[in-house]
N, C-alpha and C. Protein backbone atom coordinates (compact mmCIF):
# COMPACT_ATOMS: atom_id res chain seq x y z
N UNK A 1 109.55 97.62 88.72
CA UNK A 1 110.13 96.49 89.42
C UNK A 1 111.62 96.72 89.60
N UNK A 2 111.80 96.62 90.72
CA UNK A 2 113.54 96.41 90.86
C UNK A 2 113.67 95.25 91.89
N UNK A 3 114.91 94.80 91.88
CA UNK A 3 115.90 93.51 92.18
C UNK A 3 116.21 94.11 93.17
N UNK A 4 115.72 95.07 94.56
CA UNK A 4 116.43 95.18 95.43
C UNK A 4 115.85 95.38 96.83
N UNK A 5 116.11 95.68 97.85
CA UNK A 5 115.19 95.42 99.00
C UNK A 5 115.90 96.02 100.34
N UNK A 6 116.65 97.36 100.12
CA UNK A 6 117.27 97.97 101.12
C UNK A 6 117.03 99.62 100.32
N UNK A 7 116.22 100.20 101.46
CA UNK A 7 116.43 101.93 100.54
C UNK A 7 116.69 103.05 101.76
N UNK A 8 117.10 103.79 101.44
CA UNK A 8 116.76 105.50 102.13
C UNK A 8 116.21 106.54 101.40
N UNK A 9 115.23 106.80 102.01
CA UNK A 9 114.34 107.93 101.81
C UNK A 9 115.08 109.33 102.30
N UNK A 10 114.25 110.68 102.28
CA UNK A 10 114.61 111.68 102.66
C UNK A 10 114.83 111.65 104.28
N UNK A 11 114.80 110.88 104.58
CA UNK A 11 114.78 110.58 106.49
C UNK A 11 116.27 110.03 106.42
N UNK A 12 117.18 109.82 105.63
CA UNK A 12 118.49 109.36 105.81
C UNK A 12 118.28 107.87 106.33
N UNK A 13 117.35 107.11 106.81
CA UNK A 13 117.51 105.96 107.75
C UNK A 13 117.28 104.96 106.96
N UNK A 14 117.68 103.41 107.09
CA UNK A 14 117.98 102.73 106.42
C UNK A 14 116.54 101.81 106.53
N UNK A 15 116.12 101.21 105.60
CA UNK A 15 114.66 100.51 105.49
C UNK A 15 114.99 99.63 104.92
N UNK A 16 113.88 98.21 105.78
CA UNK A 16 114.25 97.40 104.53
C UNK A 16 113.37 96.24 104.24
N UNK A 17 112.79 95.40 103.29
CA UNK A 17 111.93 94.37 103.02
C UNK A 17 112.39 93.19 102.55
N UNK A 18 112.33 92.02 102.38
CA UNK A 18 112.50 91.12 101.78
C UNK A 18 111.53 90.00 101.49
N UNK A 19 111.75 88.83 100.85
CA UNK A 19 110.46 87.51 99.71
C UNK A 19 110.67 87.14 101.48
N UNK A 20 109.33 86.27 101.39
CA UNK A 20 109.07 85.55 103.04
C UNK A 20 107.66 84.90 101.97
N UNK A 21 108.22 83.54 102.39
CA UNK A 21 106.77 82.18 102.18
C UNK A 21 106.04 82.72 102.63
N UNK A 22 104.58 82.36 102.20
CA UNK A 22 103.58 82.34 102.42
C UNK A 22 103.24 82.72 103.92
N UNK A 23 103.85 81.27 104.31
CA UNK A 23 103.69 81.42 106.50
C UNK A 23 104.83 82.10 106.87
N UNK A 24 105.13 83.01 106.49
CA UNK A 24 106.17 84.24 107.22
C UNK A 24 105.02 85.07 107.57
N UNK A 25 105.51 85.89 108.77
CA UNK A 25 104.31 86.66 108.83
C UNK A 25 104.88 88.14 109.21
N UNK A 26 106.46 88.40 109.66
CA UNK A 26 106.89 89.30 110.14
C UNK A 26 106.52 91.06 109.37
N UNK A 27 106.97 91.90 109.90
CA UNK A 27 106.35 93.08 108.92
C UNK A 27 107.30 93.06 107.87
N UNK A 28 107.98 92.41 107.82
CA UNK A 28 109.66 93.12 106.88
C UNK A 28 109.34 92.11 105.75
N UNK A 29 108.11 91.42 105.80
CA UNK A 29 107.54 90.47 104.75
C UNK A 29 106.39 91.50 103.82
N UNK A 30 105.71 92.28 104.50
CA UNK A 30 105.05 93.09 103.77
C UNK A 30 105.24 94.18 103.30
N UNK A 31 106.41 95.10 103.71
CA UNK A 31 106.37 96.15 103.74
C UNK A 31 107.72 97.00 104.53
N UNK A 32 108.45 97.97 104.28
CA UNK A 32 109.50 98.49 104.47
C UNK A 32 109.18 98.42 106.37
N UNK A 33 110.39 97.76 107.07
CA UNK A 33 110.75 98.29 107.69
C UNK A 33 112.22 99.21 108.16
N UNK A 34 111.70 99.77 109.49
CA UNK A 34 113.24 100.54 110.32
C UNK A 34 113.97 99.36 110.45
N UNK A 35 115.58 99.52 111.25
CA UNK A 35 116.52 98.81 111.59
C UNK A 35 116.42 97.71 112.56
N UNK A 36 114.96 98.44 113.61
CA UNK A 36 114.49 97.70 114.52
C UNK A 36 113.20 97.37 114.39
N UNK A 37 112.66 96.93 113.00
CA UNK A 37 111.79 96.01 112.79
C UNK A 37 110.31 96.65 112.51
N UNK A 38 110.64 98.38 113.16
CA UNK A 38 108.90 98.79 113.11
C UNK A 38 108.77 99.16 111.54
N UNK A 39 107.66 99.19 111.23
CA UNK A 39 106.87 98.94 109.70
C UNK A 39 107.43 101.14 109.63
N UNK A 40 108.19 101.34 108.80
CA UNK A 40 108.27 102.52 108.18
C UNK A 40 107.73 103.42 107.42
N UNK A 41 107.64 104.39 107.90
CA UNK A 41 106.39 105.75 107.52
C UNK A 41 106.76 106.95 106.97
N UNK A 42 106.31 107.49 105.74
CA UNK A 42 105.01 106.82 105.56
C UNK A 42 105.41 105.28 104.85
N UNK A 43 103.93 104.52 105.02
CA UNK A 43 104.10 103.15 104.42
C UNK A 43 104.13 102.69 102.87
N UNK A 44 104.77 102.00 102.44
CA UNK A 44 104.95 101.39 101.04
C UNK A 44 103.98 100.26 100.52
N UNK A 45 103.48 100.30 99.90
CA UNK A 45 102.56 99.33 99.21
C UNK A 45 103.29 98.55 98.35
N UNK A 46 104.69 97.20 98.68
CA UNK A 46 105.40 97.13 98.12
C UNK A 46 105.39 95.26 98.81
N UNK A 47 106.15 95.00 97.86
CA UNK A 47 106.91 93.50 97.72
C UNK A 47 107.61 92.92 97.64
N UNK A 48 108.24 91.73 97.95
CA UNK A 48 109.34 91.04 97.12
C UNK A 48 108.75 89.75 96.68
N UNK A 49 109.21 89.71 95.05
CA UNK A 49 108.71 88.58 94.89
C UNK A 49 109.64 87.58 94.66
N UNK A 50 109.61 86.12 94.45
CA UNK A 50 110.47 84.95 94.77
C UNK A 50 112.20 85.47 94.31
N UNK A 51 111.75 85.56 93.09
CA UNK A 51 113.42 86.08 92.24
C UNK A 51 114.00 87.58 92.73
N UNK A 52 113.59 87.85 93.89
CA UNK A 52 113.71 89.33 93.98
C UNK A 52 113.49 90.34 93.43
N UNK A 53 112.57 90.06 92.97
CA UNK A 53 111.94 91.71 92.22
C UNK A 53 111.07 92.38 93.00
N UNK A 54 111.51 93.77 93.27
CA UNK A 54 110.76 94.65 94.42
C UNK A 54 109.61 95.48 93.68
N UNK A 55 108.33 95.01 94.16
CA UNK A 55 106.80 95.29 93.14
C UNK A 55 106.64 96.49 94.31
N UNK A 56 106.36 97.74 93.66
CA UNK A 56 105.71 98.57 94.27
C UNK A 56 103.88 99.02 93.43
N UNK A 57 102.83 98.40 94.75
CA UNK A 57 101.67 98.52 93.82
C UNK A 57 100.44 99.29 94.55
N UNK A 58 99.93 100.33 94.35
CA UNK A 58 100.76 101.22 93.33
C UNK A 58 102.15 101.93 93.99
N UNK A 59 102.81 102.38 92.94
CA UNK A 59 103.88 103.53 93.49
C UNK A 59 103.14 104.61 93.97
N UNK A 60 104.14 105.33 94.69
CA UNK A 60 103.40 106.30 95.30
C UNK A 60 104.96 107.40 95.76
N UNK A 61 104.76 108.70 95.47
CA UNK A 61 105.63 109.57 95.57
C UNK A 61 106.55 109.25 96.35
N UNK A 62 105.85 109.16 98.05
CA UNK A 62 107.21 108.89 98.95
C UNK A 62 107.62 107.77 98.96
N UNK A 63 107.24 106.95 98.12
CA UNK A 63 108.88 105.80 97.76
C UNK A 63 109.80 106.21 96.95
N UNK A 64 110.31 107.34 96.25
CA UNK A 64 111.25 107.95 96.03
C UNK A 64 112.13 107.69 97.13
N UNK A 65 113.34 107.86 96.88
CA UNK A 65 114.83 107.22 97.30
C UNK A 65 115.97 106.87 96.47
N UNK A 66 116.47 106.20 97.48
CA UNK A 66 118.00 105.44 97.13
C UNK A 66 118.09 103.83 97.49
N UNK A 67 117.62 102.89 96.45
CA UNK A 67 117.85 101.91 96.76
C UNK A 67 118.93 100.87 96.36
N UNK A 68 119.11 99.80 96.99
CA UNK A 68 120.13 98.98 96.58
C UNK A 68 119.70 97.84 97.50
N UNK A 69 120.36 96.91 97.10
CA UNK A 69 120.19 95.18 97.38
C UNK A 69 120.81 94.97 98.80
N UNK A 70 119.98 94.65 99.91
CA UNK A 70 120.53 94.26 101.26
C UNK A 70 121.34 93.40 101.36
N UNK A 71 121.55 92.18 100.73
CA UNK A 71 122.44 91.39 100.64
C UNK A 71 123.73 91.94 100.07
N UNK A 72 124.17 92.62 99.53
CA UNK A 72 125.18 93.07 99.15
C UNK A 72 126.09 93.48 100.01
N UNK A 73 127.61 93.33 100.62
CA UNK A 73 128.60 93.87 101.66
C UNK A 73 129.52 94.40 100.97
N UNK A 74 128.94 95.53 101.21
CA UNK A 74 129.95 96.35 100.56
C UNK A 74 131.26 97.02 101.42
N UNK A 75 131.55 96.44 102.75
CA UNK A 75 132.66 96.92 103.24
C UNK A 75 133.20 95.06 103.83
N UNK A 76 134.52 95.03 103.98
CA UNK A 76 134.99 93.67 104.43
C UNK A 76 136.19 94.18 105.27
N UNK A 77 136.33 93.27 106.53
CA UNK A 77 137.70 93.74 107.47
C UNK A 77 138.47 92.53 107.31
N UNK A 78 139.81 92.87 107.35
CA UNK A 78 140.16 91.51 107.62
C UNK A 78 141.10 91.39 109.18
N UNK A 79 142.05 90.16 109.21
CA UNK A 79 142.46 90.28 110.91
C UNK A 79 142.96 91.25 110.89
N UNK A 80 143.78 91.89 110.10
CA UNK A 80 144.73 93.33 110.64
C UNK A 80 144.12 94.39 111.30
N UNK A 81 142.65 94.48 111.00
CA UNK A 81 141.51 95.93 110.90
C UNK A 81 141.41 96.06 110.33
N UNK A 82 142.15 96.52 108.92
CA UNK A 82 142.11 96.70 107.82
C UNK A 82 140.48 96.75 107.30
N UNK A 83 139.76 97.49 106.32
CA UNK A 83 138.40 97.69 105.95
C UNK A 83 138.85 98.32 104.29
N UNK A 84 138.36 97.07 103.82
CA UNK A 84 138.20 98.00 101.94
C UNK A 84 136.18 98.05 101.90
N UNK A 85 136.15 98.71 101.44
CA UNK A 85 134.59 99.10 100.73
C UNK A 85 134.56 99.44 99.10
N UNK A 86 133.37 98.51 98.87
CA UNK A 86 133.08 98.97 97.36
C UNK A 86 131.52 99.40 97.54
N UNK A 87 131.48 100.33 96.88
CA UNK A 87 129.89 100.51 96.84
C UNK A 87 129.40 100.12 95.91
N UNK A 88 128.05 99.38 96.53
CA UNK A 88 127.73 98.58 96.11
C UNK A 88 126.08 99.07 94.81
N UNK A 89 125.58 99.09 94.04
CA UNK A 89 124.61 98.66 93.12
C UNK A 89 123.73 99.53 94.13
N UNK A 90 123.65 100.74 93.38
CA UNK A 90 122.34 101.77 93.75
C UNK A 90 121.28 102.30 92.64
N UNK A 91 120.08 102.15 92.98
CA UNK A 91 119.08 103.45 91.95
C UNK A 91 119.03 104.12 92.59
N UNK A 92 118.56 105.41 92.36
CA UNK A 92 118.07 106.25 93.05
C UNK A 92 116.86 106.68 92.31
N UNK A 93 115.78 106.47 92.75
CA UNK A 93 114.30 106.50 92.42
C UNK A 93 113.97 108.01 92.62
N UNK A 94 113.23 109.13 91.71
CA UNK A 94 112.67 109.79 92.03
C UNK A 94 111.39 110.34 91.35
N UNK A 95 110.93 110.91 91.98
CA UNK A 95 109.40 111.32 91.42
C UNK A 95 109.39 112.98 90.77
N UNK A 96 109.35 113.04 89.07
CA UNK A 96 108.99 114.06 88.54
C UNK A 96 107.68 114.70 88.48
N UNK A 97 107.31 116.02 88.46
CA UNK A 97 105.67 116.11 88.88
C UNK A 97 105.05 117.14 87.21
């Protein structure tokens, strides 16, 4: 279980899931999607549950990654342009064989 719901895999691209009620029905309720919403491959057998805990059931090799919490902003501008970044709260998940 982890507390988080934004990862990258070996594809570099950013995926992502989050908790959705019951009557949510979107894919990003069941299962990792891309940036633009399509369900990401290969697919995750995964969850969020109310408190944010990300259930992967079962795990499965290629969910190995780099994850961290979507809600988290880890860069802020202010009026000048100006941009500070903190990075933000990562695992990095991997699979020993």
């Amino acid at each position: 279980m982890l507390s988080l719901g934004k990862r990258v895999r070996d594809n570099n691209k950013e995926e992502y899931i989050k908790y959705c009620e019951s009557v949510e029905t979107e894919p990003r309720c069941k299962g990792f999607v891309t940036e633009d919403g399509e369900p990401a491959t290969p697919a995750s057998k995964a969850h969020v549950e109310k408190d944010g805990k990300l259930i992967f059931d079962p795990f499965a090799a290629t969910d190995a990654g780099l994850y961290s919490s979507y809600d988290q902003k880890p860069k802020e501008g202010n009026e000048s342009g100006a941009v500070s970044a903190v990075l933000n709260t990562h695992i990095a998940l991997t699979v020993k064989e």
